[in-house]
N, C-alpha and C. Protein backbone atom coordinates (compact mmCIF):
# COMPACT_ATOMS: atom_id res chain seq x y z
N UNK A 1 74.08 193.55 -5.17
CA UNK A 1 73.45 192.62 -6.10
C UNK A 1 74.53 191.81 -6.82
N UNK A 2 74.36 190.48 -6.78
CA UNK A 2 75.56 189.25 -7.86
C UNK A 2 74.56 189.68 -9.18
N UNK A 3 75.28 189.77 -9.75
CA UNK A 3 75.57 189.50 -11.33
C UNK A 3 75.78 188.25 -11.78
N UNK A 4 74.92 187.95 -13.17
CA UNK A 4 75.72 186.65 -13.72
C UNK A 4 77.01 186.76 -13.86
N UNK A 5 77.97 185.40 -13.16
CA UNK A 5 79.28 185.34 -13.65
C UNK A 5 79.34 184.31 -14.41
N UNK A 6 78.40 183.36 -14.90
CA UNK A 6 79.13 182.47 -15.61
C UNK A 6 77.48 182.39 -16.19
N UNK A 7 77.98 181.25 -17.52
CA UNK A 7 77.09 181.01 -18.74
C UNK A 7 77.01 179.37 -18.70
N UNK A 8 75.83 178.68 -18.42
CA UNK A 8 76.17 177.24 -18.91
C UNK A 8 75.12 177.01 -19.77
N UNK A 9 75.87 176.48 -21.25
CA UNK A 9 75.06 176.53 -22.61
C UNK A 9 74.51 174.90 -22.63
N UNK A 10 73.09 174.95 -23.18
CA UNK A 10 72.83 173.66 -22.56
C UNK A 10 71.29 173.57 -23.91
N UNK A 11 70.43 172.67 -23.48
CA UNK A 11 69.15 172.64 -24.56
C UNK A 11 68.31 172.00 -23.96
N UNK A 12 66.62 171.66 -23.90
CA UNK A 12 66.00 171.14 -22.91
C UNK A 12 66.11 170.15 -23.56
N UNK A 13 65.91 169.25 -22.32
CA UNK A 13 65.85 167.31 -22.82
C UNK A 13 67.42 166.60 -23.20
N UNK A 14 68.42 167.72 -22.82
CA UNK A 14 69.68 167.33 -22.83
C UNK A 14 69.46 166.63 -21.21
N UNK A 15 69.63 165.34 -21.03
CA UNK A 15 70.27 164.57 -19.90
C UNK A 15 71.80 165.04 -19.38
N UNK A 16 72.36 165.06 -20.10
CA UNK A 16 74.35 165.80 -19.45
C UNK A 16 73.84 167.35 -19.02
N UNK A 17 73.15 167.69 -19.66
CA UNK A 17 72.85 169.15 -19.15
C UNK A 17 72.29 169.46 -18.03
N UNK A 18 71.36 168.41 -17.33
CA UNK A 18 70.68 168.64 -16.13
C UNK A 18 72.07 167.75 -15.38
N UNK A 19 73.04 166.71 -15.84
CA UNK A 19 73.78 166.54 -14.92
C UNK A 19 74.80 167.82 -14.37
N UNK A 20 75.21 168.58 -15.14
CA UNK A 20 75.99 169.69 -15.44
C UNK A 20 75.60 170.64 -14.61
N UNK A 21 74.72 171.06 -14.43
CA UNK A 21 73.31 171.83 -13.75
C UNK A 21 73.84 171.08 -12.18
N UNK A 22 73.45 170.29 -11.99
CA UNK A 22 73.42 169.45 -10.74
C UNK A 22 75.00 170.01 -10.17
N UNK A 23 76.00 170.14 -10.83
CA UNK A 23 77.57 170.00 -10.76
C UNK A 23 77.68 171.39 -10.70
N UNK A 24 77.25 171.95 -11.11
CA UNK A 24 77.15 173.53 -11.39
C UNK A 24 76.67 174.35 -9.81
N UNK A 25 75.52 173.96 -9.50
CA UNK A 25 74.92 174.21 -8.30
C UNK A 25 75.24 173.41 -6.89
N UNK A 26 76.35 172.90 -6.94
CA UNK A 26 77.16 172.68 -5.76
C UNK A 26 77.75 173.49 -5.39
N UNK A 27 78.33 174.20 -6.42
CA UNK A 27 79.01 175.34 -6.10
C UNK A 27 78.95 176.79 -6.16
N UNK A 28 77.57 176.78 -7.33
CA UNK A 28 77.20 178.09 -7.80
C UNK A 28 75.54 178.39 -7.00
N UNK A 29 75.71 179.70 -6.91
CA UNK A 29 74.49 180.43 -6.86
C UNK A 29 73.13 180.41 -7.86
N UNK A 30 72.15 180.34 -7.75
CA UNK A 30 71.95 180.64 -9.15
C UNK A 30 71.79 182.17 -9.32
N UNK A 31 72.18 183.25 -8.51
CA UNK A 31 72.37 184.23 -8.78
C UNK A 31 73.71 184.43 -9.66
N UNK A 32 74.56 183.57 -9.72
CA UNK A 32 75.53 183.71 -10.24
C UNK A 32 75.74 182.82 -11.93
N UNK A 33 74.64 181.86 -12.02
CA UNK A 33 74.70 181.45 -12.91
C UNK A 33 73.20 181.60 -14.15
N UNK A 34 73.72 181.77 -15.14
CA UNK A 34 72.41 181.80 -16.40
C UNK A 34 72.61 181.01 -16.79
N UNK A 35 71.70 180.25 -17.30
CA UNK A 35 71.15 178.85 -18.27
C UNK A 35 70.80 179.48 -19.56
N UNK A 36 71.62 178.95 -20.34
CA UNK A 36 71.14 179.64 -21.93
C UNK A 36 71.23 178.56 -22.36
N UNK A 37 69.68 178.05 -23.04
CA UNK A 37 69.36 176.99 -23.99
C UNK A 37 69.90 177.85 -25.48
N UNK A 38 70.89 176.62 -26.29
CA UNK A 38 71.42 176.67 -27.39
C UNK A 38 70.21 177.05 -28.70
N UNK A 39 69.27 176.60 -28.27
CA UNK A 39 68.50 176.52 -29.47
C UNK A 39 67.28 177.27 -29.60
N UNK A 40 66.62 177.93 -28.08
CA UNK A 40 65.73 179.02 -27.91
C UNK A 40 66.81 180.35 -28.12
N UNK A 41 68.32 180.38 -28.04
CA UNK A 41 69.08 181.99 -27.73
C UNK A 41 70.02 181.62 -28.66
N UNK A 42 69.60 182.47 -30.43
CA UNK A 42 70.61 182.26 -31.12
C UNK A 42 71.69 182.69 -30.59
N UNK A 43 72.38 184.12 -29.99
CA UNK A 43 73.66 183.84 -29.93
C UNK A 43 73.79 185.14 -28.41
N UNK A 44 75.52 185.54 -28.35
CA UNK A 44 75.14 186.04 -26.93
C UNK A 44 76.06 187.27 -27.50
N UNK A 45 76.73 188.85 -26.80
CA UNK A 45 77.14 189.57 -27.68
C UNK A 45 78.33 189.27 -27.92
N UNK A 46 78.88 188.62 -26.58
CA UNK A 46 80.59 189.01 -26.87
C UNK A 46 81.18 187.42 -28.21
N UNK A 47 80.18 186.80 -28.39
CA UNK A 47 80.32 185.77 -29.40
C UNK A 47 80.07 186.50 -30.88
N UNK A 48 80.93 185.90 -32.60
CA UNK A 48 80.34 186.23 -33.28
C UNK A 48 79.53 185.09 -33.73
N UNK A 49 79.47 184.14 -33.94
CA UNK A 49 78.64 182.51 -34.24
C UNK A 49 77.76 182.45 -33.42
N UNK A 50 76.74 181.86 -34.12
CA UNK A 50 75.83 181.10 -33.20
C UNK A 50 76.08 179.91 -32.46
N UNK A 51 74.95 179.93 -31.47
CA UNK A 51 75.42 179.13 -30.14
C UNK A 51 75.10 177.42 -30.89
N UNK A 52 74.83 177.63 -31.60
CA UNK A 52 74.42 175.90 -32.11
C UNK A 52 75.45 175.96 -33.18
N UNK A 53 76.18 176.61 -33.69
CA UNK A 53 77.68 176.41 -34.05
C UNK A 53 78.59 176.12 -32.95
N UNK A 54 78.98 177.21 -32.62
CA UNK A 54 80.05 176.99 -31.52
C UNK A 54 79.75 176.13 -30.55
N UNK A 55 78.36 175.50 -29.95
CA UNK A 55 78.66 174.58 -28.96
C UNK A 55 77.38 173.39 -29.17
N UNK A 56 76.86 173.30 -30.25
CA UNK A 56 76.04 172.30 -30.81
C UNK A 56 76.26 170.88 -30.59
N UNK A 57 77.61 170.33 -30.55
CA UNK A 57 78.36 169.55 -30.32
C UNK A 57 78.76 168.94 -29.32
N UNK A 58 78.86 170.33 -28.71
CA UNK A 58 79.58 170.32 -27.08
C UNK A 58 79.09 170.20 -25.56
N UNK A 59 77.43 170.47 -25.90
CA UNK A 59 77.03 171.45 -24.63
C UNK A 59 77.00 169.66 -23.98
N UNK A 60 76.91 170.01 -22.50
CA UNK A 60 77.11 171.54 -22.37
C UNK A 60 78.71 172.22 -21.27
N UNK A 61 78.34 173.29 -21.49
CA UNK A 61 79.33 173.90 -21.48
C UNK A 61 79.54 175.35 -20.56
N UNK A 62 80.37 175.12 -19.57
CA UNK A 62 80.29 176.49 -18.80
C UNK A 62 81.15 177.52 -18.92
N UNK A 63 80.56 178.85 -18.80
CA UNK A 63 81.89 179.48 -19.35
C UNK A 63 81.75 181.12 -18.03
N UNK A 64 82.53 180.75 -17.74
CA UNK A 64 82.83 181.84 -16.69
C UNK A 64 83.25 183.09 -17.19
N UNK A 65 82.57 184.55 -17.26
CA UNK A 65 82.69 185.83 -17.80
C UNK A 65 83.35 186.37 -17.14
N UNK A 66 84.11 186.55 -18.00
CA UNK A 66 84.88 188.23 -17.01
C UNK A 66 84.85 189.32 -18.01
N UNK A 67 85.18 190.57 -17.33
CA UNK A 67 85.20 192.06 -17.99
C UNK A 67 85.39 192.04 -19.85
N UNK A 68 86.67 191.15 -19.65
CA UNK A 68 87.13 191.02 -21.12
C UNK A 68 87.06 189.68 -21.71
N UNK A 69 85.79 189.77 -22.41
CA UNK A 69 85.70 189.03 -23.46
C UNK A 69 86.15 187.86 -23.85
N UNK A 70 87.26 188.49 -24.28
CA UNK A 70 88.50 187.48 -24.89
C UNK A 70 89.13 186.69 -23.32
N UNK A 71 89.31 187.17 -22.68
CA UNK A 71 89.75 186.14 -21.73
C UNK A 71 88.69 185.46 -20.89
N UNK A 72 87.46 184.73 -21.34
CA UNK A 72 86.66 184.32 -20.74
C UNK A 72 87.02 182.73 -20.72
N UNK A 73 86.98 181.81 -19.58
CA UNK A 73 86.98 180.44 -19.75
C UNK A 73 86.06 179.62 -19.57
N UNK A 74 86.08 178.58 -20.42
CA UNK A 74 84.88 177.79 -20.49
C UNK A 74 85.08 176.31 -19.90
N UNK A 75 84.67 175.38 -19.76
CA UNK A 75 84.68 173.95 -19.63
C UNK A 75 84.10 172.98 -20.07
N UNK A 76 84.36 172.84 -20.55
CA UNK A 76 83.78 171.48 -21.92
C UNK A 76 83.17 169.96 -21.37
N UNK A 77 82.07 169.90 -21.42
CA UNK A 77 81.76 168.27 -20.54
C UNK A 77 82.57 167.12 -20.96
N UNK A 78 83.06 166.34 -19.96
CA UNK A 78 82.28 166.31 -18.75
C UNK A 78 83.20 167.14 -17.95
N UNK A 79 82.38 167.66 -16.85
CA UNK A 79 83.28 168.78 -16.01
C UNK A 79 83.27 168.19 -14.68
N UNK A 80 83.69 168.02 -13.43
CA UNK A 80 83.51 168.09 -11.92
C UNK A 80 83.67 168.97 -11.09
N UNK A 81 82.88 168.67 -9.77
CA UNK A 81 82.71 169.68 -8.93
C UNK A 81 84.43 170.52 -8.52
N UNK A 82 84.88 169.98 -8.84
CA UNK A 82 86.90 170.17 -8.67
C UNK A 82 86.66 171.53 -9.82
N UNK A 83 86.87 170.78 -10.70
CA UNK A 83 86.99 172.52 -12.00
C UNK A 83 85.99 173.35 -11.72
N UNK A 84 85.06 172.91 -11.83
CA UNK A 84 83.94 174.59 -10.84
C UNK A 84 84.32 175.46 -9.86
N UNK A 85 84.92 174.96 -9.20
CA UNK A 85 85.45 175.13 -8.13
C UNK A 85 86.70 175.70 -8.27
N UNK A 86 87.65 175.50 -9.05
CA UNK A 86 88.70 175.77 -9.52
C UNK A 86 88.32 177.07 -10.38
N UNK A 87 87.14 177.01 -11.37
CA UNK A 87 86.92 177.93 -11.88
C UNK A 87 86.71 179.45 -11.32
N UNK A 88 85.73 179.32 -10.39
CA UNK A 88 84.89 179.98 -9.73
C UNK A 88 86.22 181.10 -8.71
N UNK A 89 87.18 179.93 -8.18
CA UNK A 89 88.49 180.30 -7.64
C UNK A 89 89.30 181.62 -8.36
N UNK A 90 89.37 181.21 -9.74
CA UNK A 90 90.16 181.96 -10.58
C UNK A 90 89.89 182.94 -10.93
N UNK A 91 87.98 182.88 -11.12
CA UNK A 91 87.28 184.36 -11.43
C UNK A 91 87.43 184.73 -10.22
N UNK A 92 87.26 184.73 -8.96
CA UNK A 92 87.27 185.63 -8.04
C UNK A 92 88.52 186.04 -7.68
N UNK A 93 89.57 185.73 -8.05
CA UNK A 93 90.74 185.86 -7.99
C UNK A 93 91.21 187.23 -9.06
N UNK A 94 90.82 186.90 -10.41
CA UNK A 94 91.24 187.73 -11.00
C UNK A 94 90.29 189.42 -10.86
N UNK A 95 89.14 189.19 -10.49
CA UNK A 95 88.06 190.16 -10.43
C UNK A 95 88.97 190.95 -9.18
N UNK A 96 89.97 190.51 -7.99
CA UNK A 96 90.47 191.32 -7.19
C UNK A 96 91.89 192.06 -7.87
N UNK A 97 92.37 191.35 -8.79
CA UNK A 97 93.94 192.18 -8.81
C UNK A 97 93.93 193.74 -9.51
């Protein structure tokens, strides 16, 4: 079974967000990816702020999970199919060493 590996924080009726989505699923599964609307999911655990703090501004925004927390990376719009890809690279990379 895939697990979510990555988070893209987003809100309905965001337009960049369904582009993001679109950019997202070139490369991703959606077994591999969760959609967390900012404003239905106050917050997530390994965060202490809420998601309309930390990315109210921003979304949307993908953030690729790994084991630890603290080393999780995100990507800030606008993103391309290149850094997904790049991303996606790095988590599977590090998930082997």
């Amino acid at each position: 079974m895939i697990t979510k590996q990555f988070n893209l924080y987003g809100s309905e009726g965001c337009h960049l967000c369904e582009q993001a989505l679109a950019i997202c699923l070139t490369v991703l599964t959606h077994e591999q990816l969760n959609e967390i609307d900012i404003i239905e999911q106050q917050s997530v655990a390994h965060e202490a702020k809420s998601l309309v703090e930390l990315y109210g501004v921003h979304i949307p925004v993908l953030e690729a999970l790994k084991n630890d927390a603290s080393q999780s990376r995100k990507l800030f719009w606008p993103f391309t199919v290149e850094q997904v890809t790049e991303l996606l690279a790095e988590l599977t990379k590090s998930e082997f060493k």
